[in-house]
Every structure is written in C-alpha cells, then in structure tokens.
N, C-alpha and C. Protein backbone atom coordinates (compact mmCIF):
# COMPACT_ATOMS: atom_id res chain seq x y z
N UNK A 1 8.35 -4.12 -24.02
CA UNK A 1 8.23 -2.82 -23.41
C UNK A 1 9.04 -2.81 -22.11
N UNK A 2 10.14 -1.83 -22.22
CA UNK A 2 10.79 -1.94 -20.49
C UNK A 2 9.93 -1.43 -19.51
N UNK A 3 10.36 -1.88 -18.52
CA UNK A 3 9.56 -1.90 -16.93
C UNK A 3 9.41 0.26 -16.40
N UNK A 4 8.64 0.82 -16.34
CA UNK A 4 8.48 1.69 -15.82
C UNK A 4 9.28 2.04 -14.49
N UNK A 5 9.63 3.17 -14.40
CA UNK A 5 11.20 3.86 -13.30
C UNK A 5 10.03 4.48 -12.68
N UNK A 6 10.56 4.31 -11.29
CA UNK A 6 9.77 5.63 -10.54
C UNK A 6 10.79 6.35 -10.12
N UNK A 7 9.89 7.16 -9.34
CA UNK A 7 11.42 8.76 -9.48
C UNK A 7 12.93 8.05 -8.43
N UNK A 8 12.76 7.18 -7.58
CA UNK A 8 14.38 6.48 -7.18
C UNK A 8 14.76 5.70 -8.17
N UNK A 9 14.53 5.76 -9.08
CA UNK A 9 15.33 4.82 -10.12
C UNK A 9 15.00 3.34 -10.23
N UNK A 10 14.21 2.53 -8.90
CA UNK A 10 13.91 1.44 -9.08
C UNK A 10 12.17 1.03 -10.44
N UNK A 11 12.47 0.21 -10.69
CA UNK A 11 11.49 -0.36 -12.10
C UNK A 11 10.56 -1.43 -11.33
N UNK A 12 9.63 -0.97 -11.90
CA UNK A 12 8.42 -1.62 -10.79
C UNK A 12 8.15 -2.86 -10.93
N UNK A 13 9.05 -3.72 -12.32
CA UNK A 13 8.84 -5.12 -12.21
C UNK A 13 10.22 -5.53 -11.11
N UNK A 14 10.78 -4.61 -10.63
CA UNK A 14 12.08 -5.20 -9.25
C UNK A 14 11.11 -4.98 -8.24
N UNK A 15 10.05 -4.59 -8.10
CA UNK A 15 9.17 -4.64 -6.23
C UNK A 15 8.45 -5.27 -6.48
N UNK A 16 8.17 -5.98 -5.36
CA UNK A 16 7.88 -8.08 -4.54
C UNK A 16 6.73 -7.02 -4.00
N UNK A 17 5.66 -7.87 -4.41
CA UNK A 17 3.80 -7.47 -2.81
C UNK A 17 4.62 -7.80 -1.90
N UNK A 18 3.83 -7.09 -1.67
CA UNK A 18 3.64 -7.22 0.32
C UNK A 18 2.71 -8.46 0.62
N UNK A 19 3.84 -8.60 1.95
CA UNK A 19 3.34 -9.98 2.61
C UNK A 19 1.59 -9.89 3.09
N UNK A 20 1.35 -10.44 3.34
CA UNK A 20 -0.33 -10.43 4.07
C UNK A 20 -0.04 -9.80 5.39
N UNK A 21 0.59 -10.06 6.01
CA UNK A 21 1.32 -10.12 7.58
C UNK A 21 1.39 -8.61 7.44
N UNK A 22 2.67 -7.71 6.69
CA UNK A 22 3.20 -6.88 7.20
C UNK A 22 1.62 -5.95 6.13
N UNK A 23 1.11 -6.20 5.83
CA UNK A 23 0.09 -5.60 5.02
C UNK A 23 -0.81 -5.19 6.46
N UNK A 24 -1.21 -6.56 7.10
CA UNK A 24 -2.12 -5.86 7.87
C UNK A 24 -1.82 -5.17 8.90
N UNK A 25 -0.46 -5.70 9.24
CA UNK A 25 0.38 -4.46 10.34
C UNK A 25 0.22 -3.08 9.95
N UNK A 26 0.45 -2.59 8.68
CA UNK A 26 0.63 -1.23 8.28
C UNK A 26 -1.08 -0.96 8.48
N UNK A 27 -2.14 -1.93 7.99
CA UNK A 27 -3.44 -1.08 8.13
C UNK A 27 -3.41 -0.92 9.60
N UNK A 28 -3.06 -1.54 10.53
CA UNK A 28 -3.55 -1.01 12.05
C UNK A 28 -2.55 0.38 12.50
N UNK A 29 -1.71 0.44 12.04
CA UNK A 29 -1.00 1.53 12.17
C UNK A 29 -1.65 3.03 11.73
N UNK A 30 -1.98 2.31 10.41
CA UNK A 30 -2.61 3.31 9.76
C UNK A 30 -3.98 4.07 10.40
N UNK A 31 -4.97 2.68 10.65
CA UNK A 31 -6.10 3.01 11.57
C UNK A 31 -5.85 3.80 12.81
N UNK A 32 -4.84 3.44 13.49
CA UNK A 32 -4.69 4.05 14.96
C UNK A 32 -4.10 5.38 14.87
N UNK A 33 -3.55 6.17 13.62
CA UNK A 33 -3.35 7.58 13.82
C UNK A 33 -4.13 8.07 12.72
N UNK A 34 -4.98 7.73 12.42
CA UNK A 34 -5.69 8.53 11.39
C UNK A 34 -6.94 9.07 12.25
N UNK A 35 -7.06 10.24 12.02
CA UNK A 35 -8.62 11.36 12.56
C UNK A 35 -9.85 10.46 12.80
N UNK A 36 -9.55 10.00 11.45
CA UNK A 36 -11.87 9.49 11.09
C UNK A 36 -11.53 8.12 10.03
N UNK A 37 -12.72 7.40 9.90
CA UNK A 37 -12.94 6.38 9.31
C UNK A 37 -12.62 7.11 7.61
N UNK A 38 -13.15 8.19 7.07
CA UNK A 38 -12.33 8.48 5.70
C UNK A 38 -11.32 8.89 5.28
N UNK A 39 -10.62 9.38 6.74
CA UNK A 39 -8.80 9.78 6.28
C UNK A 39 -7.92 8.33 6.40
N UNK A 40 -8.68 7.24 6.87
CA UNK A 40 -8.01 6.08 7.22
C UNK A 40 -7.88 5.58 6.25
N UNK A 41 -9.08 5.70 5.13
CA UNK A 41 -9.55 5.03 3.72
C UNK A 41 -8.77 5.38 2.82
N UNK A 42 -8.52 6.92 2.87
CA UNK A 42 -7.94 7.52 2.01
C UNK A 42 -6.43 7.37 1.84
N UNK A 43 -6.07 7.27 3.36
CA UNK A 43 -4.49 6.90 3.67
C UNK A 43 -4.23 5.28 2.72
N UNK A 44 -4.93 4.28 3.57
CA UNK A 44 -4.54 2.75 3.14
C UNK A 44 -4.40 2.72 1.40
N UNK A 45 -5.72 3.86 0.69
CA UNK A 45 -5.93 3.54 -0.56
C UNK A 45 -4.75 4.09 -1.03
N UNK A 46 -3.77 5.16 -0.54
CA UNK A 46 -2.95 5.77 -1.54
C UNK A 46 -1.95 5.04 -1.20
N UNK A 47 -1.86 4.09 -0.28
CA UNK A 47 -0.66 2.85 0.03
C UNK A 47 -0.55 1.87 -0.56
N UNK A 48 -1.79 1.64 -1.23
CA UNK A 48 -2.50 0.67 -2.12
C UNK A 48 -2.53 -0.87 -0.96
N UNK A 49 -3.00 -0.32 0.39
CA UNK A 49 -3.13 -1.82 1.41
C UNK A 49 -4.53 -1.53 1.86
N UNK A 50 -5.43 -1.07 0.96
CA UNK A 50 -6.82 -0.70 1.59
C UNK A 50 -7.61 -2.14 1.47
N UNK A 51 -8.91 -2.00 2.15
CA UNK A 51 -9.63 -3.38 1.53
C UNK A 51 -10.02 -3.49 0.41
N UNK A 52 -9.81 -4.84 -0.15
CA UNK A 52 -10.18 -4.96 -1.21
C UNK A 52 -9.02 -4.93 -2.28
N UNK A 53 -7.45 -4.29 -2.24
CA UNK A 53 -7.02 -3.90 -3.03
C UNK A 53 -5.94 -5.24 -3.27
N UNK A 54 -5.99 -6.09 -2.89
CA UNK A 54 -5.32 -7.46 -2.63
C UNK A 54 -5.98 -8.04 -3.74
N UNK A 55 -5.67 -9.17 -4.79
CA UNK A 55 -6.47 -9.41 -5.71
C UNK A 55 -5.48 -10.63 -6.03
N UNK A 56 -5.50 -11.61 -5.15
CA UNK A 56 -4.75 -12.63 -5.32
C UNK A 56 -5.04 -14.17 -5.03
C-alpha cells in the first residue's frame, strides 16, 4: 500500500517524530498563549504533542 500524501505533497512515511526536547518546547509555548487549561488541551491535541500522545 503506498504511503498517504497530505495536501503539500509530502507522504507521511517521509516525517521523522519529534524530538522529546523540541516536543516539550512547543507544549510551553503552547501553554503560555493559550486562554484556559481546555484551549491548551485542545491546541497540543490537534498538534498531536498533548500528554499522553507519545507512545514510545
């Protein structure tokens, strides 16, 4: 089965995880401009760097 395209043309078996490092950089970023504790949740989850979503 070939690798699934997203809409730039790259195939999702060519994108590498994210490091641990720059993972938790983006959650504090994320935390520090988000409103409330559920737009923060909602943000990380659609980034897929929320807790929990690491499974390694």
């Amino acid at each position: 089965m070939a690798a699934k395209s997203s809409a730039n043309g790259i195939a999702d078996d060519d994108l590498e995880p994210l490091a641990d490092e720059t993972a938790r950089q983006a959650q504090r970023v994320v935390a520090a401009y988000a409103a409330d504790a559920d737009e923060c949740r909602m943000l990380l989850s659609m980034l897929g760097i929320g807790p929990g979503a690491r499974t390694e």
